[in-house]
C-alpha atoms as a PDB file:
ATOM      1  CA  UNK A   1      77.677   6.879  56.126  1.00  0.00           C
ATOM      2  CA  UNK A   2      77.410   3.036  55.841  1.00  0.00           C
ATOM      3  CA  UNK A   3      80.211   2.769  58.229  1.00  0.00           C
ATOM      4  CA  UNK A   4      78.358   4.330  61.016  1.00  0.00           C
ATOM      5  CA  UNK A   5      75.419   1.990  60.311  1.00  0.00           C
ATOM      6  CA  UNK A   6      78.373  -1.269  60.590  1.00  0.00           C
ATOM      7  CA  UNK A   7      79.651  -0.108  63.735  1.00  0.00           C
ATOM      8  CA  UNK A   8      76.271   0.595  65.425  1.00  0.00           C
ATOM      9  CA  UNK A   9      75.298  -2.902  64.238  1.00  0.00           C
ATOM     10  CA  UNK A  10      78.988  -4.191  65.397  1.00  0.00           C
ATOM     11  CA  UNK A  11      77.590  -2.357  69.382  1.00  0.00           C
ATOM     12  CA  UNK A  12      74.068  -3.992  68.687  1.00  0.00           C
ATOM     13  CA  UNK A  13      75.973  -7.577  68.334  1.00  0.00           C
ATOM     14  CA  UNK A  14      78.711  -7.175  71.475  1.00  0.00           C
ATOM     15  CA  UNK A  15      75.892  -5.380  73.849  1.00  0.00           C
ATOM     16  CA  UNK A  16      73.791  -8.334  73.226  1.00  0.00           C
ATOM     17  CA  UNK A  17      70.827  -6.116  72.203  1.00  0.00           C
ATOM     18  CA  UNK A  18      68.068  -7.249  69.889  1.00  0.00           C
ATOM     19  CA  UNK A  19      66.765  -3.552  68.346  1.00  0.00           C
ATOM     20  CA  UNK A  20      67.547  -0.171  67.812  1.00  0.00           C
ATOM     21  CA  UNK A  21      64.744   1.612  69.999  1.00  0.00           C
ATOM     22  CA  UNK A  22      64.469   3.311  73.260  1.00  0.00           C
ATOM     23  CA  UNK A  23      64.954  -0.022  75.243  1.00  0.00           C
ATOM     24  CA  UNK A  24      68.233  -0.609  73.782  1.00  0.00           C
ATOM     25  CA  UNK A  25      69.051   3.145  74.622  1.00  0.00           C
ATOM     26  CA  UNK A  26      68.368   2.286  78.280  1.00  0.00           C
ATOM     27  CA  UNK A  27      70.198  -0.765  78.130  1.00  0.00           C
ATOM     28  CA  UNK A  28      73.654   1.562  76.247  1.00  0.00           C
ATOM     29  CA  UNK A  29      72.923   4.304  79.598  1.00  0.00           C
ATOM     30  CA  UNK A  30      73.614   1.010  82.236  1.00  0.00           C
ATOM     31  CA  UNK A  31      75.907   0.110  80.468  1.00  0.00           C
ATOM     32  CA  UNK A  32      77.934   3.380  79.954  1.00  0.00           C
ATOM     33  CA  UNK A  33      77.317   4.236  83.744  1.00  0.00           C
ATOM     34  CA  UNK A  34      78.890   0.348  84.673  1.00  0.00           C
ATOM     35  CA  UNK A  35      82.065   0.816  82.545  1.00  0.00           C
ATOM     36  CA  UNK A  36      82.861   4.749  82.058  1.00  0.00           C
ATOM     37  CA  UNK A  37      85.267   4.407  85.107  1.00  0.00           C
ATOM     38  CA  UNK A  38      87.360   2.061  83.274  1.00  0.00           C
ATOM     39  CA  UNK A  39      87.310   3.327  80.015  1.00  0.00           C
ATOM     40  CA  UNK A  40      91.479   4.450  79.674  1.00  0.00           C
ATOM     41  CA  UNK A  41      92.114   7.834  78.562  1.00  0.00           C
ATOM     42  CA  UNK A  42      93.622   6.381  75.243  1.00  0.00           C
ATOM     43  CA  UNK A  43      90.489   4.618  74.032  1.00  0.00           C
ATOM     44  CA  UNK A  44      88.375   6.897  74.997  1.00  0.00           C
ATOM     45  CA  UNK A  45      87.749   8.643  71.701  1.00  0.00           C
ATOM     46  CA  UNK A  46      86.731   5.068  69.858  1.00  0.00           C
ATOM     47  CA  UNK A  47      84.762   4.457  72.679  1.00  0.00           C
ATOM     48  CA  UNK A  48      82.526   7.404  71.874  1.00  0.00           C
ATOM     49  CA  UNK A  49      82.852   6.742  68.238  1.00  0.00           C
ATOM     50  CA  UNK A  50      81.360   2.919  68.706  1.00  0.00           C
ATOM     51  CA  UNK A  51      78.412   3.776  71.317  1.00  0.00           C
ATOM     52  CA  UNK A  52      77.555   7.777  69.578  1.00  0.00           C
ATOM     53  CA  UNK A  53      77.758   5.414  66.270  1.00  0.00           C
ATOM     54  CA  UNK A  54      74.758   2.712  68.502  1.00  0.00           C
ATOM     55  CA  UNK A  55      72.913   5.784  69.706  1.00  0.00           C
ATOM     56  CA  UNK A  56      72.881   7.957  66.596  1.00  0.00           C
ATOM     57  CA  UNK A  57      71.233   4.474  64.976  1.00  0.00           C
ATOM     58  CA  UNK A  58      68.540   4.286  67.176  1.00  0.00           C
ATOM     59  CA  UNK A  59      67.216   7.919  67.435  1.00  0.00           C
ATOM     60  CA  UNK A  60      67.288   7.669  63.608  1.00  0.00           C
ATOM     61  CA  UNK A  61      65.745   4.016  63.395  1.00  0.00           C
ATOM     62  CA  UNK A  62      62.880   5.450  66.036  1.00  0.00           C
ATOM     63  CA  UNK A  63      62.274   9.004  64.592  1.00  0.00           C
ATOM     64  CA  UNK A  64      62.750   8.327  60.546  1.00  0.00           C
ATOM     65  CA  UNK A  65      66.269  10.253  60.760  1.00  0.00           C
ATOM     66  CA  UNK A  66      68.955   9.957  58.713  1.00  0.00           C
ATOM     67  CA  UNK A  67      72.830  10.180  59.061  1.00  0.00           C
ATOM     68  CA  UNK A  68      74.123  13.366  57.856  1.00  0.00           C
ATOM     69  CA  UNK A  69      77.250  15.901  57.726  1.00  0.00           C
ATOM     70  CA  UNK A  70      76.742  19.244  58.436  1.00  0.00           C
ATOM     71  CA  UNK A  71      78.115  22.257  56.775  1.00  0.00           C
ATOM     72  CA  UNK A  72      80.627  22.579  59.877  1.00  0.00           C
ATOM     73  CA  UNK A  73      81.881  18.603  59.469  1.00  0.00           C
ATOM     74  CA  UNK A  74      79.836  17.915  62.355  1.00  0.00           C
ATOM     75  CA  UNK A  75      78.141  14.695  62.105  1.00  0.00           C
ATOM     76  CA  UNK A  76      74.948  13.420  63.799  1.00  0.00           C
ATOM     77  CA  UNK A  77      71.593  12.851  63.028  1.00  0.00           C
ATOM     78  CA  UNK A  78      69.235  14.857  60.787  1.00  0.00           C
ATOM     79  CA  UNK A  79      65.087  14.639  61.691  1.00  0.00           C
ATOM     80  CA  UNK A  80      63.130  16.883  59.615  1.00  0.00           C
ATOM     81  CA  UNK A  81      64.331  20.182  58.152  1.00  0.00           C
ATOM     82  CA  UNK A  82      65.861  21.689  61.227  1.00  0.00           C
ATOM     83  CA  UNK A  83      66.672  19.294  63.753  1.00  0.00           C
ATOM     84  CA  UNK A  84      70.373  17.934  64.312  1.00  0.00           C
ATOM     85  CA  UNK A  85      71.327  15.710  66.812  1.00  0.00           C
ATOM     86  CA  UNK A  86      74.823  14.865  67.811  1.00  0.00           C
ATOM     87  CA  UNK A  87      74.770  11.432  69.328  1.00  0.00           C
ATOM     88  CA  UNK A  88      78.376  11.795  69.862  1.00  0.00           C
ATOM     89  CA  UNK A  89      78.352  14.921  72.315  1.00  0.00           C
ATOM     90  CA  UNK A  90      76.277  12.667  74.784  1.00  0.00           C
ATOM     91  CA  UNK A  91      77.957   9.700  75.407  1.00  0.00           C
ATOM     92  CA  UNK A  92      80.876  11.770  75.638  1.00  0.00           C
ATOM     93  CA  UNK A  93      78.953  13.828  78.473  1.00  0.00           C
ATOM     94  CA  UNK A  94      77.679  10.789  80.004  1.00  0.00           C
ATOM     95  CA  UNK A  95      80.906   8.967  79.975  1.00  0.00           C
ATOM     96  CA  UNK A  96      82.562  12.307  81.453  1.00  0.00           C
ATOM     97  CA  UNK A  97      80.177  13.087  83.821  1.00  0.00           C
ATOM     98  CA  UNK A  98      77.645   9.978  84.547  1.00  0.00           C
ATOM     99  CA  UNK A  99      73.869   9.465  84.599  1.00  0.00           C
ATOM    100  CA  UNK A 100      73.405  13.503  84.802  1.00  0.00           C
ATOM    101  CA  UNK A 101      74.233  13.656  81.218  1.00  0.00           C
ATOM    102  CA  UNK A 102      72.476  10.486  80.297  1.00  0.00           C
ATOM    103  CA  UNK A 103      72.120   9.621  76.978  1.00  0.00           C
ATOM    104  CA  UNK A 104      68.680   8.009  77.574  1.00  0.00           C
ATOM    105  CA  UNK A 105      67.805  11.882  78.034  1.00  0.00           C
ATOM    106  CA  UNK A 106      68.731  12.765  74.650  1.00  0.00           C
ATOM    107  CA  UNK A 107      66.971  10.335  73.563  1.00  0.00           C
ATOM    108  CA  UNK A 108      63.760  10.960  75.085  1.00  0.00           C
ATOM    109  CA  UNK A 109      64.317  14.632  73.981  1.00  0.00           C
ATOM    110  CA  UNK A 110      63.775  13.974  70.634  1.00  0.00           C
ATOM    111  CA  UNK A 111      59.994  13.217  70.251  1.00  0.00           C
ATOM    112  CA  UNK A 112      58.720  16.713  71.367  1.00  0.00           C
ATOM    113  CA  UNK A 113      61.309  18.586  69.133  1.00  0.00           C
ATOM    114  CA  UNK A 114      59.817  16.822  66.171  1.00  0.00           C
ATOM    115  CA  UNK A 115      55.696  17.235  67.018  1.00  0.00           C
ATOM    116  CA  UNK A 116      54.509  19.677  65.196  1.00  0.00           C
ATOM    117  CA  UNK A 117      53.872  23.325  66.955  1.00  0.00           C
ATOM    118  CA  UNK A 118      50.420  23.727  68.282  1.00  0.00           C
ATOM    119  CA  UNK A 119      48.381  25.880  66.166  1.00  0.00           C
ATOM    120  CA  UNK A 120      46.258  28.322  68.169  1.00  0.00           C
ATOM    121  CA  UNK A 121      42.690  29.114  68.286  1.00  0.00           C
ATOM    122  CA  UNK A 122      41.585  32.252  67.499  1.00  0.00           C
ATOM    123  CA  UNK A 123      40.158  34.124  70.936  1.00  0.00           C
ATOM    124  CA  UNK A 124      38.132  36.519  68.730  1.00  0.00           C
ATOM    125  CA  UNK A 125      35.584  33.353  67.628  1.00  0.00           C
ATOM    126  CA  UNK A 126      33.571  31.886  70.235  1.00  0.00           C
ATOM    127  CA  UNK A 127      33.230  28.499  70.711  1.00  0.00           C
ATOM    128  CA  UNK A 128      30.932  26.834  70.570  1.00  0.00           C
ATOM    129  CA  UNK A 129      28.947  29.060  68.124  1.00  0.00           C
ATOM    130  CA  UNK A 130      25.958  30.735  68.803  1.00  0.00           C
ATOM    131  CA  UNK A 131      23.148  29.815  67.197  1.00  0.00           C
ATOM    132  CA  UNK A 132      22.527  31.129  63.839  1.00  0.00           C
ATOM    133  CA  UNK A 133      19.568  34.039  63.671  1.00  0.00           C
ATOM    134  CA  UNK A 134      17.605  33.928  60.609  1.00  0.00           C
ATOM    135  CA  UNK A 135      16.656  37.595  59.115  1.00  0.00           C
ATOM    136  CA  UNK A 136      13.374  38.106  58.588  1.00  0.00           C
ATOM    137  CA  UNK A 137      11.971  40.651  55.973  1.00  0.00           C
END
C-alpha cells in the first residue's frame, strides 16, 4: 500500500498543502468544487485515484487508520475493528455531484463512528446514594 501513501504525498506536494489533517481536507473540498467542471471524462478515474489516494491519507494520519484491502478488493481505510472507509467513493460523489457530497463531510464523519458507545447507568440504583443506616442490635 506504499503506493497510495506516494501518491497522497505526490497531491500533498502539487496542492501546496503542508499536513495531512482536517485543514488540508477543507483545502482538497475547494479545490474539488473549483475544478470538477473541468475534469474530462477520460481522466476522470486517475483523478479520483490521486485525491481518494490524499483523502484516504489524512483520515488515516488523523484517526490512527491504516490502508487496507477488503475481502471484496475494495480498498479504503481501516479504523478499529469494524470501521471501513472508502475515500474513493467520495471524491467521486463530490466530483459528480458538488459540495452536497463533500468530502470534508466524510471526513468529519469519522470521529463519532470511532468514540466508544456510551455505557448506560443503571435506573434501578439511585444516585446519589442514600445514606448508609447502621443496624443496631
Amino acid at each position: 500500500m506504499e503506493e497510495l501513501r506516494a501518491a497522497a504525498e505526490a497531491v500533498r506536494q502539487n496542492l501546496n498543502i503542508s499536513s495531512f489533517d482536517e485543514k488540508a481536507v477543507q483545502t482538497l473540498a475547494q479545490f474539488i468544487e473549483k475544478e470538477r467542471a473541468s475534469v474530462p471524462e477520460t481522466e476522470r478515474a486517475g483523478v479520483i485515484n490521486a485525491l481518494g489516494c490524499f483523502l484516504g491519507e489524512c483520515i488515516a494520519r488523523s484517526f490512527g487508520g491504516q490502508w487496507h484491502r477488503a475481502d471484496n478488493g475494495e480498498v479504503g481505510i481501516r479504523l478499529g475493528s469494524r470501521t471501513f472507509v472508502n475515500p474513493f467513493g467520495s471524491v467521486e460523489k463530490q466530483l459528480l455531484h458538488g459540495a452536497v457530497d463533500a468530502v470534508l463531510s466524510l471526513f468529519r464523519e469519522v470521529a463519532p463512528t470511532l468514540a466508544p458507545a456510551a455505557v448506560t447507568r443503571r435506573t434501578w440504583i439511585p444516585l446519589p446514594l442514600p445514606p448508609r443506616r447502621s443496624i443496631s442490635s
